[in-house]
Protein backbone atom coordinates (compact mmCIF):
# COMPACT_ATOMS: atom_id res chain seq x y z
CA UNK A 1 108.85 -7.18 21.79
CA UNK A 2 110.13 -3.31 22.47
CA UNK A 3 114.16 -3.44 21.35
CA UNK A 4 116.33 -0.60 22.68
CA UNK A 5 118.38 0.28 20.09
CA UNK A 6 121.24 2.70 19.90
CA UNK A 7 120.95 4.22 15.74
CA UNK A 8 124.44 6.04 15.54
CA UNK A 9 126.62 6.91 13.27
CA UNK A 10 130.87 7.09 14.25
CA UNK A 11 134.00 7.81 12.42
CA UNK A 12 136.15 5.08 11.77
CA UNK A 13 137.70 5.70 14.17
CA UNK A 14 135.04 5.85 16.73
CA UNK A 15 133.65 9.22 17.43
CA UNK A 16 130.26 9.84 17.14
CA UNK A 17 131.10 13.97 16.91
CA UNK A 18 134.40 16.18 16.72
CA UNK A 19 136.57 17.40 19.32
CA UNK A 20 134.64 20.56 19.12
CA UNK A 21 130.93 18.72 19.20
CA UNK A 22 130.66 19.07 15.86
CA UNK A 23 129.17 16.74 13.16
CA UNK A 24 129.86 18.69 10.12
CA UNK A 25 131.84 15.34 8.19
CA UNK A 26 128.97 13.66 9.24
CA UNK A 27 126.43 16.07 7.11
CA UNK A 28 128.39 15.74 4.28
CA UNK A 29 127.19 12.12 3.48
CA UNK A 30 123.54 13.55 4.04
CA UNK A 31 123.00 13.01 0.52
CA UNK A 32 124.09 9.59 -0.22
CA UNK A 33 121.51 7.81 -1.81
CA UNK A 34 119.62 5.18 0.36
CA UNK A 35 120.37 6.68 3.43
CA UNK A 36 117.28 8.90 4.37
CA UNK A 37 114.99 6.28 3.30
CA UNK A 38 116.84 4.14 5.67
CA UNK A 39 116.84 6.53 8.27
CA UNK A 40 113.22 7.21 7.64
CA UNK A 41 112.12 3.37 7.65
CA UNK A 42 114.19 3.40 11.07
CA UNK A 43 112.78 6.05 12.74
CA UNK A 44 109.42 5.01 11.96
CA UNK A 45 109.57 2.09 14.27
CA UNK A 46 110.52 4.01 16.88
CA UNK A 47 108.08 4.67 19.86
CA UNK A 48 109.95 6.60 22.24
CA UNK A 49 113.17 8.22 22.03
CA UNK A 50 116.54 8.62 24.33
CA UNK A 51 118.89 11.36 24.21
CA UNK A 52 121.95 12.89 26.92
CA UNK A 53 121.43 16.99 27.03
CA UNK A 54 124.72 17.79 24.44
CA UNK A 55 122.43 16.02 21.97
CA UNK A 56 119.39 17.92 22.82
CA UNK A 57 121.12 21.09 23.17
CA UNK A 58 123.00 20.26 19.19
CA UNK A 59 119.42 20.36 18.32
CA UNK A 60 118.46 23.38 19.64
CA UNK A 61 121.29 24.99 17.99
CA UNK A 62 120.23 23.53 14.77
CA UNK A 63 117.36 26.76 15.05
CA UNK A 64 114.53 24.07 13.92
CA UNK A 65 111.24 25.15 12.57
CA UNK A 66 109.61 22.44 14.36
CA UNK A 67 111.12 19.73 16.43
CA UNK A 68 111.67 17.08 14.18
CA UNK A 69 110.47 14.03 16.21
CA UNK A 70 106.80 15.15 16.59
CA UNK A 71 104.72 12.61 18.34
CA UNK A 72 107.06 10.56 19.69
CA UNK A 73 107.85 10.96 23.75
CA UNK A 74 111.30 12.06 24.68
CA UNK A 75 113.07 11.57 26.92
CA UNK A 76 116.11 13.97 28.37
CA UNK A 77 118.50 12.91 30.27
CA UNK A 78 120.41 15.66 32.20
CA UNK A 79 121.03 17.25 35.38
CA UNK A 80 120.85 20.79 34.15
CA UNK A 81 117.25 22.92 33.09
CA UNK A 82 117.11 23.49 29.53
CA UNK A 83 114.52 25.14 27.03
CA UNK A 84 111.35 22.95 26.02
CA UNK A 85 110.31 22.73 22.43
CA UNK A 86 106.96 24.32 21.57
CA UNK A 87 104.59 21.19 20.19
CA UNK A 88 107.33 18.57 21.76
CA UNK A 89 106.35 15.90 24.18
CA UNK A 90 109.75 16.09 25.89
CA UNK A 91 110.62 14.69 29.23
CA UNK A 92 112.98 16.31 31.08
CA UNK A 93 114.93 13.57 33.73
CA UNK A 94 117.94 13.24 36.02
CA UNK A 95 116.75 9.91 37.00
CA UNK A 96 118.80 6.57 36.63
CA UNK A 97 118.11 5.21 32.59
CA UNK A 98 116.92 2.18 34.80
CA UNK A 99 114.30 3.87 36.58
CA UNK A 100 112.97 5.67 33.20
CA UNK A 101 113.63 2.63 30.67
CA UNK A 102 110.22 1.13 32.14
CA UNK A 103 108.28 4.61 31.24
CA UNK A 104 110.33 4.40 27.86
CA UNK A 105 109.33 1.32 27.31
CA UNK A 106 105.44 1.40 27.72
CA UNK A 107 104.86 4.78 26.00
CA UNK A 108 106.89 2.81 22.65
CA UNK A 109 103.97 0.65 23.01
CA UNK A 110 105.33 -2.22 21.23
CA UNK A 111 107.82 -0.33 18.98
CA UNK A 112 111.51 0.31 19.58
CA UNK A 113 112.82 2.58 22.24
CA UNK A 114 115.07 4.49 20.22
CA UNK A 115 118.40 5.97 22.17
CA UNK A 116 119.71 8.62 20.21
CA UNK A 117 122.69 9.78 21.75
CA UNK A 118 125.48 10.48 22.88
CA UNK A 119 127.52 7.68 23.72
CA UNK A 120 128.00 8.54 27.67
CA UNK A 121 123.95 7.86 27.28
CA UNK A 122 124.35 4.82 25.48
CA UNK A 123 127.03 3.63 28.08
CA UNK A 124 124.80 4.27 30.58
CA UNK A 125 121.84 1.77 29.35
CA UNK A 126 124.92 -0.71 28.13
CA UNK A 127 125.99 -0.43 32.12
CA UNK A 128 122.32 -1.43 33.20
CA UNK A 129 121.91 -4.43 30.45
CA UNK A 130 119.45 -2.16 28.98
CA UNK A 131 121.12 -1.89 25.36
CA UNK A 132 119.67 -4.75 23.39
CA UNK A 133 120.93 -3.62 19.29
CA UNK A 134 123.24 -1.13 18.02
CA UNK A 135 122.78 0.35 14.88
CA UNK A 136 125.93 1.66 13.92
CA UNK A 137 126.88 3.50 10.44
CA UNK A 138 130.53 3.87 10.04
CA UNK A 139 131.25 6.83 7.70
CA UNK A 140 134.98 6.73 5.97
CA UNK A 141 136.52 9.65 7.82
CA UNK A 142 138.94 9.90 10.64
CA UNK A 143 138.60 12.37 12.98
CA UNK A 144 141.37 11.49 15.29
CA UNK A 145 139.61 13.11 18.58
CA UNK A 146 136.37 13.72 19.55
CA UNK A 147 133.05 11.82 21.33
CA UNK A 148 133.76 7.97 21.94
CA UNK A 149 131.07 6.33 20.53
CA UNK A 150 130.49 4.02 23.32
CA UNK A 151 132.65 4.04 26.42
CA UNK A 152 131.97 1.47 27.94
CA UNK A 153 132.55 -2.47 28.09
CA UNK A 154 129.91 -4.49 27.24
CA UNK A 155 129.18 -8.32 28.41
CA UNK A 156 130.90 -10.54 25.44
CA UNK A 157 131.18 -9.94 21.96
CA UNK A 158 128.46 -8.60 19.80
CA UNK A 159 126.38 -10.76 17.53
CA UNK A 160 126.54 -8.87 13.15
CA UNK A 161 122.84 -9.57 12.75
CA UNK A 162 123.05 -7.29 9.65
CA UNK A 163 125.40 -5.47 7.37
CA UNK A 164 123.61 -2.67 4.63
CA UNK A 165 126.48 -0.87 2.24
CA UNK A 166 125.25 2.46 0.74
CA UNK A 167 127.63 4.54 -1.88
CA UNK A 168 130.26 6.67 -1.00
CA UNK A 169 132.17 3.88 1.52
CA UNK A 170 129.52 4.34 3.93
CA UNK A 171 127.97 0.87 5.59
CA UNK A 172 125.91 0.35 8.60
CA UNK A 173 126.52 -2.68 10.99
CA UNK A 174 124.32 -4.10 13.05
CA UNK A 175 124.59 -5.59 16.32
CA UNK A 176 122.51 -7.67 18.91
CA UNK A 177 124.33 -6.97 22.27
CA UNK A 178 124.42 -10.12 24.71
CA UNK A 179 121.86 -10.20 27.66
CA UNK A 180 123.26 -8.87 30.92
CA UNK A 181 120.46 -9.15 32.48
């Protein structure tokens, strides 16, 4: 069964980037060892991806060689026209996630629908009972400002299916989020 999973990683204190969009003490734990096999293993099962247009454009501004999610649809989410990625099966949309999440889910063809970011995005889907796991690595910094991870409320509390530690303080929870639906 396709899962629609929201893979993020947040401050302690909740922010997913900076006040300035940035995501530099995020980078800095890059090299811990465990996580890009992790994130590797992760993205692997993913058949379709999610992300809001500050995400997309982040990437852009990361000057990449070749977008880094080759073969695997995309979906973006935004009311603005932005670039397209040479060799990148990106969708543009400004449709409701509800309308698209179908789409997203048959091009995964039986693998995860992965929803990137940010967390207005991930509200979104939450909003339409179309959030079933979060993925959520909790690196030890505060920020104090910056990108909530997830504004929004969501139906009852959240089921820890999961818990991975990796060194350096980091750990990575993971949630089932009740049916809404």
């Amino acid at each position: 069964m396709t899962r629609t999973q929201y893979f993020v990683a947040a401050s302690i204190d909740g922010f997913i980037a900076d006040a300035s969009g940035g995501l530099q003490w995020l980078f800095q734990f890059n090299d811990v060892e465990g996580v890009e096999a992790h994130y590797k293993a992760f993205q692997a099962g993913a058949g379709a991806l999610a992300m809001g247009a500050a995400t997309y454009e982040f990437l852009l501004g990361e000057n990449l060689e070749a977008w880094p999610y080759a073969g695997l649809p995309t979906w973006v989410f935004t009311h603005r026209e932005l670039p397209t990625i040479a060799g990148a099966d990106i969708r543009f949309t400004a449709d409701d996630v509800g309308a698209v999440h179908e789409e997203m889910v048959r091009a995964a063809a039986g693998k995860h629908v992965w929803m990137m970011g940010g967390g207005n995005l991930a509200a979104q889907f939450a909003r339409r009972g179309l959030l079933d796991e979060i993925w959520l690595a909790v690196i030890p910094v505060v920020l104090g400002a910056g990108a909530p991870l997830l504004p929004a409320a969501l139906p009852g509390p959240l089921e820890l299916t999961c818990v991975t530690r990796f060194p350096r303080g980091m750990i990575e929870l993971r949630y089932a989020v009740p049916a809404s639906r």
